[in-house]
PDB file of N, CA and C in Angstrom:
ATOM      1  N   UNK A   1     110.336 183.438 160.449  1.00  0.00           N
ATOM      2  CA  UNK A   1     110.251 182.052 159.960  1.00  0.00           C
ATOM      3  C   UNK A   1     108.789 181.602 160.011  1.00  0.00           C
ATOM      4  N   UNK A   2     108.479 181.097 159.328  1.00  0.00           N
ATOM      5  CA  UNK A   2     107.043 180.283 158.982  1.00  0.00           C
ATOM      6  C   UNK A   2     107.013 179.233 160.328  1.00  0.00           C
ATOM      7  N   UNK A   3     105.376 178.761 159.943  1.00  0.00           N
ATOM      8  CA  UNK A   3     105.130 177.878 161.133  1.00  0.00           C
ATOM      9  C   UNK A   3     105.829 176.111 159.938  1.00  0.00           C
ATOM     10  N   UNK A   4     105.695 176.307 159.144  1.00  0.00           N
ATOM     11  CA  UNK A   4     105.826 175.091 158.184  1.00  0.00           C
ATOM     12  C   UNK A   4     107.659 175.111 158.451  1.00  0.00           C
ATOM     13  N   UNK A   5     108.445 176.128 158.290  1.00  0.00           N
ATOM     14  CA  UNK A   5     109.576 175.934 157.920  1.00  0.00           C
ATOM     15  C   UNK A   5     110.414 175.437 159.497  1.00  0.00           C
ATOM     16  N   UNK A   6     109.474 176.183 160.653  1.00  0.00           N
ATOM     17  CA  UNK A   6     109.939 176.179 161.789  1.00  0.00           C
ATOM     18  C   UNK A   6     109.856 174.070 161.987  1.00  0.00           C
ATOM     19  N   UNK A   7     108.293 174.002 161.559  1.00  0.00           N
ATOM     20  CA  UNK A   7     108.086 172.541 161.891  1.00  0.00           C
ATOM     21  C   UNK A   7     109.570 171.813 160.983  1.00  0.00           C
ATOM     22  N   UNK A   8     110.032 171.890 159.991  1.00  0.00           N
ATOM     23  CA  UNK A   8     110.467 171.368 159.333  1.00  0.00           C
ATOM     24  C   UNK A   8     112.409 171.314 160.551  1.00  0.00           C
ATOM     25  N   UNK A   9     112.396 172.295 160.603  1.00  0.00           N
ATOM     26  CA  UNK A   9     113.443 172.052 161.191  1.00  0.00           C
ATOM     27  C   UNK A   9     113.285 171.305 162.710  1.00  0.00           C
ATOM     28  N   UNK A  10     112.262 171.542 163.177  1.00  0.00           N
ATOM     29  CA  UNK A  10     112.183 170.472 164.200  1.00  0.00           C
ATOM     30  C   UNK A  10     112.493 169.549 164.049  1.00  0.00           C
ATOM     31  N   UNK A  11     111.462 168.689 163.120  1.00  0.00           N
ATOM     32  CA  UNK A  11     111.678 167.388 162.390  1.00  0.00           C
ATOM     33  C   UNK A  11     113.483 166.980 162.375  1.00  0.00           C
ATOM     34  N   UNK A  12     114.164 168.018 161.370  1.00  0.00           N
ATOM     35  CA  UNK A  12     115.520 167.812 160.867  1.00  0.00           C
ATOM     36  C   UNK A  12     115.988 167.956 162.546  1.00  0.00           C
ATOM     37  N   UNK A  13     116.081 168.732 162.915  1.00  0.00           N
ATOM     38  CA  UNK A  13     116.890 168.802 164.884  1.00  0.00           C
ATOM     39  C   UNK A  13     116.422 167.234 165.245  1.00  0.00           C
ATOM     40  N   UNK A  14     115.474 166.668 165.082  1.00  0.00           N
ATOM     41  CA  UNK A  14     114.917 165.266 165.933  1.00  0.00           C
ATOM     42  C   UNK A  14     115.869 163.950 165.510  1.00  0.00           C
ATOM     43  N   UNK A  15     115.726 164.374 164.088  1.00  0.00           N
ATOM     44  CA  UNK A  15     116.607 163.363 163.793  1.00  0.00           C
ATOM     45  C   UNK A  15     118.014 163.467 163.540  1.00  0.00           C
ATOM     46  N   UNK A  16     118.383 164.619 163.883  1.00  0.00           N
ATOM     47  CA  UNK A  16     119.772 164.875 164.762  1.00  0.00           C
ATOM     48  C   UNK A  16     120.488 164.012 165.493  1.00  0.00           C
ATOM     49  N   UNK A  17     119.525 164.459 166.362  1.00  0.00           N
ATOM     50  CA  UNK A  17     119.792 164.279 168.025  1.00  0.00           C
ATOM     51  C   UNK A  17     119.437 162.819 167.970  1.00  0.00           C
ATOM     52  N   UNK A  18     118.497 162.157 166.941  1.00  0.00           N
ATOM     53  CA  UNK A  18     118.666 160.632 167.344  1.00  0.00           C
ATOM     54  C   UNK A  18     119.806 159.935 166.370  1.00  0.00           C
ATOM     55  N   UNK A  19     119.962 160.630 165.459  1.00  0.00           N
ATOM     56  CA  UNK A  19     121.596 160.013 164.976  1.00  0.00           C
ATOM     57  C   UNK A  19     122.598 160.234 165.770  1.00  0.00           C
ATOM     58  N   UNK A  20     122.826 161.230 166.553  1.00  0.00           N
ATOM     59  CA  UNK A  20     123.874 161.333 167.633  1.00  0.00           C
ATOM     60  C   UNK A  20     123.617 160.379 168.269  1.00  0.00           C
ATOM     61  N   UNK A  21     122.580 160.265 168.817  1.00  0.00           N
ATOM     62  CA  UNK A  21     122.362 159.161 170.233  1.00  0.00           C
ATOM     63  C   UNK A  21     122.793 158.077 169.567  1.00  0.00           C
ATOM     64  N   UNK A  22     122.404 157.684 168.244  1.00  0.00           N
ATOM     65  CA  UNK A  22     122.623 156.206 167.879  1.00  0.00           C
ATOM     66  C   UNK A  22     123.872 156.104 167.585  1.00  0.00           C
ATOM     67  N   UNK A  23     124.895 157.026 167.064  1.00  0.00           N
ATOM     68  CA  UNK A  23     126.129 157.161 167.211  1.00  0.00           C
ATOM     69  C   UNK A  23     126.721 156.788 168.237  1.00  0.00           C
ATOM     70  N   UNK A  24     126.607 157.439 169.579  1.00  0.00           N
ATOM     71  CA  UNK A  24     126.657 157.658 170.746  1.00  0.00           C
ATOM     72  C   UNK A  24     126.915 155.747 170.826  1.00  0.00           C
ATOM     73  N   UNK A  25     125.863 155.288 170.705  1.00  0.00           N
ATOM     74  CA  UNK A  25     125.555 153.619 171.293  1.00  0.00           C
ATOM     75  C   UNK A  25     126.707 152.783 171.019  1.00  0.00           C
ATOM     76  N   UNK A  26     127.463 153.515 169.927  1.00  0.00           N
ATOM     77  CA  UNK A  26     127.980 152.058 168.819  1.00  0.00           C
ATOM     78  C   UNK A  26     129.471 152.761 169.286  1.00  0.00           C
ATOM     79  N   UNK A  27     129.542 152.403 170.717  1.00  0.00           N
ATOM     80  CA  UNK A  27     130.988 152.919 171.155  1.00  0.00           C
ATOM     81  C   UNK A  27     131.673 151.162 171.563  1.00  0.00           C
ATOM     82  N   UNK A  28     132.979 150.339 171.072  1.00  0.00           N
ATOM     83  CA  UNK A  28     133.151 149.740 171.363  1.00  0.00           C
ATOM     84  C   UNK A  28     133.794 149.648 172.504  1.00  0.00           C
ATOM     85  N   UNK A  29     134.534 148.409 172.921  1.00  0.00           N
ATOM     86  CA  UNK A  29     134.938 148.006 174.632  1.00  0.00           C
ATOM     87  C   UNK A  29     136.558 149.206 175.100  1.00  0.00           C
ATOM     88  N   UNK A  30     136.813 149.574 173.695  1.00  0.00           N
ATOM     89  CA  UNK A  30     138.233 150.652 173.890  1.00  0.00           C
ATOM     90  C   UNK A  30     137.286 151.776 173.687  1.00  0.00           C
ATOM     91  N   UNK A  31     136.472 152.109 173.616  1.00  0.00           N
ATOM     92  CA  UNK A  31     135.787 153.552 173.886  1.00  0.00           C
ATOM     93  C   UNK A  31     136.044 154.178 172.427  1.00  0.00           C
ATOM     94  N   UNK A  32     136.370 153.631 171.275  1.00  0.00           N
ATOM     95  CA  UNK A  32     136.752 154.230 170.152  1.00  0.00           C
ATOM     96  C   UNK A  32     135.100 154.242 169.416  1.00  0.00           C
ATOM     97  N   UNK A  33     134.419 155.422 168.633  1.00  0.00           N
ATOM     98  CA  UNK A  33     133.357 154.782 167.955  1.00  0.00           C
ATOM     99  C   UNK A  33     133.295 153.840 166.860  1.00  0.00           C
ATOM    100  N   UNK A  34     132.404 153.522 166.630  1.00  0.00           N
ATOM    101  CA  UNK A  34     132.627 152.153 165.576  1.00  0.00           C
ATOM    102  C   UNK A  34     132.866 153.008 164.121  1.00  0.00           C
ATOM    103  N   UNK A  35     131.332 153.909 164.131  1.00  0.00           N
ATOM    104  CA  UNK A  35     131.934 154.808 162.975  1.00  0.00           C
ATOM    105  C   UNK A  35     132.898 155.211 162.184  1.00  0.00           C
ATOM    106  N   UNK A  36     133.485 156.076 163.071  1.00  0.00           N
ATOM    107  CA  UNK A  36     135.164 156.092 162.614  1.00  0.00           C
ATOM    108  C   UNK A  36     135.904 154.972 161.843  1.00  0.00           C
ATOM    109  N   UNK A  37     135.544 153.460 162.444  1.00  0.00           N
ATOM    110  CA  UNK A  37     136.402 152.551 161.926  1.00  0.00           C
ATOM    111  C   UNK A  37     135.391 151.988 160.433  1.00  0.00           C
ATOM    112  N   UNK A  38     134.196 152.382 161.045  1.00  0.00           N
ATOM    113  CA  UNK A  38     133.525 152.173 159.500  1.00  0.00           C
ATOM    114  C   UNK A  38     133.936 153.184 158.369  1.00  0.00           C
ATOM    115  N   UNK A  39     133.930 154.291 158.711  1.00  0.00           N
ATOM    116  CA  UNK A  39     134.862 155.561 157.787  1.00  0.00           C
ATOM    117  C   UNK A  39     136.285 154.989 157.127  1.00  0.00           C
ATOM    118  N   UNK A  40     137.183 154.289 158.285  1.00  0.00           N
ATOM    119  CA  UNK A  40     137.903 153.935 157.717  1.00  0.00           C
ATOM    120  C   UNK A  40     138.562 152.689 156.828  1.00  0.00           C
ATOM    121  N   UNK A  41     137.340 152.278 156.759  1.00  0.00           N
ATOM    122  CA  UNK A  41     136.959 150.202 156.007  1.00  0.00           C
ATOM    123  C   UNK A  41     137.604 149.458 157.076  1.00  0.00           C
ATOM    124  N   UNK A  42     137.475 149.283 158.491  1.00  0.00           N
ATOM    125  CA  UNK A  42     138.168 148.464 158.890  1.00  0.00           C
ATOM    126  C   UNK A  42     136.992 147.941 159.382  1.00  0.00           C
ATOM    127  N   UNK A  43     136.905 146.882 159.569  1.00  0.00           N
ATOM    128  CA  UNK A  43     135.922 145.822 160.512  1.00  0.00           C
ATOM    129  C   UNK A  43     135.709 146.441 161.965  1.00  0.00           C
TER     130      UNK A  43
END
């Protein structure tokens, strides 16, 4: 792997791991993620 292609996937892994985390955050008071209920059109 290249040094360019290697950087590139760093980059893509970083912002991974900070969409998980921000996923992670948006857990409501029943522990369900919000996501999910955004997936499913509900408020």
């Amino acid at each position: 792997m290249s040094d360019e292609a290697d950087e590139a996937y760093s980059v893509t892994e970083q912002l991974t791991m900070t969409g998980i985390n921000r996923i992670r955050q948006k857990i409501n008071a029943h522990g369900i993620p919000v996501y999910l209920c955004e997936a499913c059109g509900n408020p």
